[in-house]
Every structure is written in C-alpha cells, then in structure tokens.
Protein backbone atom coordinates (compact mmCIF):
# COMPACT_ATOMS: atom_id res chain seq x y z
CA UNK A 1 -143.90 -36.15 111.94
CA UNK A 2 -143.91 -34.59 108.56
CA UNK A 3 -145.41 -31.13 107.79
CA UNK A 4 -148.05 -32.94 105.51
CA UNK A 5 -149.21 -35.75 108.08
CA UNK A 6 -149.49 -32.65 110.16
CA UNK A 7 -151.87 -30.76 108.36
CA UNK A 8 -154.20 -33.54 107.89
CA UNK A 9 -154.18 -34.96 110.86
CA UNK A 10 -153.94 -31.56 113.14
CA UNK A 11 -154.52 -34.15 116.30
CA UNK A 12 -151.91 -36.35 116.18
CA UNK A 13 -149.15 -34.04 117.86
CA UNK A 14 -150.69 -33.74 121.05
CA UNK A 15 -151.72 -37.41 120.99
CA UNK A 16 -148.27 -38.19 120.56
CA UNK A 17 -147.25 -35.92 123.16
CA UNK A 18 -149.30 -37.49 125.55
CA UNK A 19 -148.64 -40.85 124.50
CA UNK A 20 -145.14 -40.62 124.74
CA UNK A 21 -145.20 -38.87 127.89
CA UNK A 22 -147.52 -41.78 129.81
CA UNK A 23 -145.39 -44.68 127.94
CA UNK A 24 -142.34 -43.91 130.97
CA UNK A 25 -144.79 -45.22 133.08
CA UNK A 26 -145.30 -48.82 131.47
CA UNK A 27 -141.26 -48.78 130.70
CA UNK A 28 -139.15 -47.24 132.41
CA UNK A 29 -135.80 -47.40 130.29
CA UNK A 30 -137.47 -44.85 128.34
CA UNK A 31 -137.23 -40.82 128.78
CA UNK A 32 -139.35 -38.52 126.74
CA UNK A 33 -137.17 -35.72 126.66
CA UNK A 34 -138.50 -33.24 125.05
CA UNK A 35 -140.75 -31.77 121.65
CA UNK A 36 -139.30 -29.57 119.33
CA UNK A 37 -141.56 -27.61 116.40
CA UNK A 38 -139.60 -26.34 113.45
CA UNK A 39 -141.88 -23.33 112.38
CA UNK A 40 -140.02 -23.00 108.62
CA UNK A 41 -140.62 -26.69 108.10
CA UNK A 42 -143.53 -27.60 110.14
CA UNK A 43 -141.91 -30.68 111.12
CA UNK A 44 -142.35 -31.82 114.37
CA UNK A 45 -139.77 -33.35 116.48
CA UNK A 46 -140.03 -35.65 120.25
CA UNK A 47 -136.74 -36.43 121.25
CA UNK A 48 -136.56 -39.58 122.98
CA UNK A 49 -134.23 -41.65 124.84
CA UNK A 50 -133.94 -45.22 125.36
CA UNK A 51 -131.78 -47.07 127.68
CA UNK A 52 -130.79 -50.80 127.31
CA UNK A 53 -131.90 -52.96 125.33
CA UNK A 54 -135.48 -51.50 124.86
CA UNK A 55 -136.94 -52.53 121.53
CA UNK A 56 -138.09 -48.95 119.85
CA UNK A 57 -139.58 -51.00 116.88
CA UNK A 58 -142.03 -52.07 119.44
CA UNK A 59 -142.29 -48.73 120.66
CA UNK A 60 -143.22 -47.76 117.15
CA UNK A 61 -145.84 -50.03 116.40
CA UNK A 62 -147.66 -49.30 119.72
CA UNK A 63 -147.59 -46.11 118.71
CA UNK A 64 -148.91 -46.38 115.12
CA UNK A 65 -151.51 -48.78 116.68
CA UNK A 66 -153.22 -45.70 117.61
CA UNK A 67 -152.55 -43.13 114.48
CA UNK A 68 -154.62 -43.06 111.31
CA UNK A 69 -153.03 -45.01 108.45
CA UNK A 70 -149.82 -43.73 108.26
CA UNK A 71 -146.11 -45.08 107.42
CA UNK A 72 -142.68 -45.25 109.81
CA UNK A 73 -139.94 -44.48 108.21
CA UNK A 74 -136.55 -45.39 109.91
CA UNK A 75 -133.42 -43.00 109.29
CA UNK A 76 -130.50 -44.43 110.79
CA UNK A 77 -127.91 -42.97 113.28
CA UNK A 78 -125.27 -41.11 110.94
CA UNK A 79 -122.40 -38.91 111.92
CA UNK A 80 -123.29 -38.28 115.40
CA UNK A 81 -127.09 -37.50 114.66
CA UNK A 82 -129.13 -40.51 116.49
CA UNK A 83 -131.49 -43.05 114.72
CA UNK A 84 -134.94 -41.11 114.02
CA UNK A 85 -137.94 -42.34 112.98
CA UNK A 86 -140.21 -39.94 110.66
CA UNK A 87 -144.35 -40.66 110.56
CA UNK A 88 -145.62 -39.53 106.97
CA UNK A 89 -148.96 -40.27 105.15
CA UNK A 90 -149.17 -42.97 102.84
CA UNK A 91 -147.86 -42.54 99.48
CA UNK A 92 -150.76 -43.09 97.07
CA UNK A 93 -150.08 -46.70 96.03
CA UNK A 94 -150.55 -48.19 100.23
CA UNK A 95 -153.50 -45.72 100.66
C-alpha cells in the first residue's frame, strides 16, 4: 500500500491485516507471513505466500471488494524479487 493511500485512508492497514490474517482460514494454500512498515517511505508491506495453484487475482479482488475506491497494480516477479501487488488511490481521471 502506497504512502499516499495510507494517509487518506489511515484504516485500511489494519483492515488488511486482519483480512489477510482470517483469509488462511477460508484457503488454506495461503500463509500470511508477515507485515513490514518502511518508516522512510511509509509504504506498507504483507508478505504473503501462496501454494499451488491458488488464484491471487481472486485474492485481490476479494480484497479490494472491501477497500474504498482504489487501484491494484501488479509488479511482476523480477530477478529473484516475487510478484507484488501495490494498492494506490486513483489517479484523477478513474476518480
């Protein structure tokens, strides 16, 4: 979750927290490892993992189900960093 998303929606990282941490239940291919805050960036980071073939688009839009109006962005695996998916406002033309 970006630093701006963040700030206006001060909320959303514990309900992401807790979302991710009940959705093991429902699925259990999927570990919620742990949440990282980057203090200089204000980014804020789960780290996930999902076993098999677990569909984390789906993941994704059950998550943004509950979120105000926001956009996924997906950045792909690269050089041994894995696939990440960043949750940013809207730019002005979607709002």
């Amino acid at each position: 979750m970006t630093y701006r998303f963040a700030q206006q929606h001060e909320w959303v990282a514990t309900a992401i927290t807790g979302f991710l941490s009940a959705y093991f239940m429902e699925d259990a291919r999927f570990r919620y490892c742990r949440k990282v805050y980057d203090l200089e960036s204000g980014v804020h980071l789960w780290l996930c993992e999902i076993v098999g073939a677990m569909s984390a688009p789906r993941l994704v839009k059950r998550l943004q189900a509950d979120l105000p109006p926001s956009q996924m962005r997906l950045r792909p695996a690269d050089d041994g960093v894995p696939a990440r998916y960043v949750l940013d406002l809207l730019d002005q033309g979607e709002a």
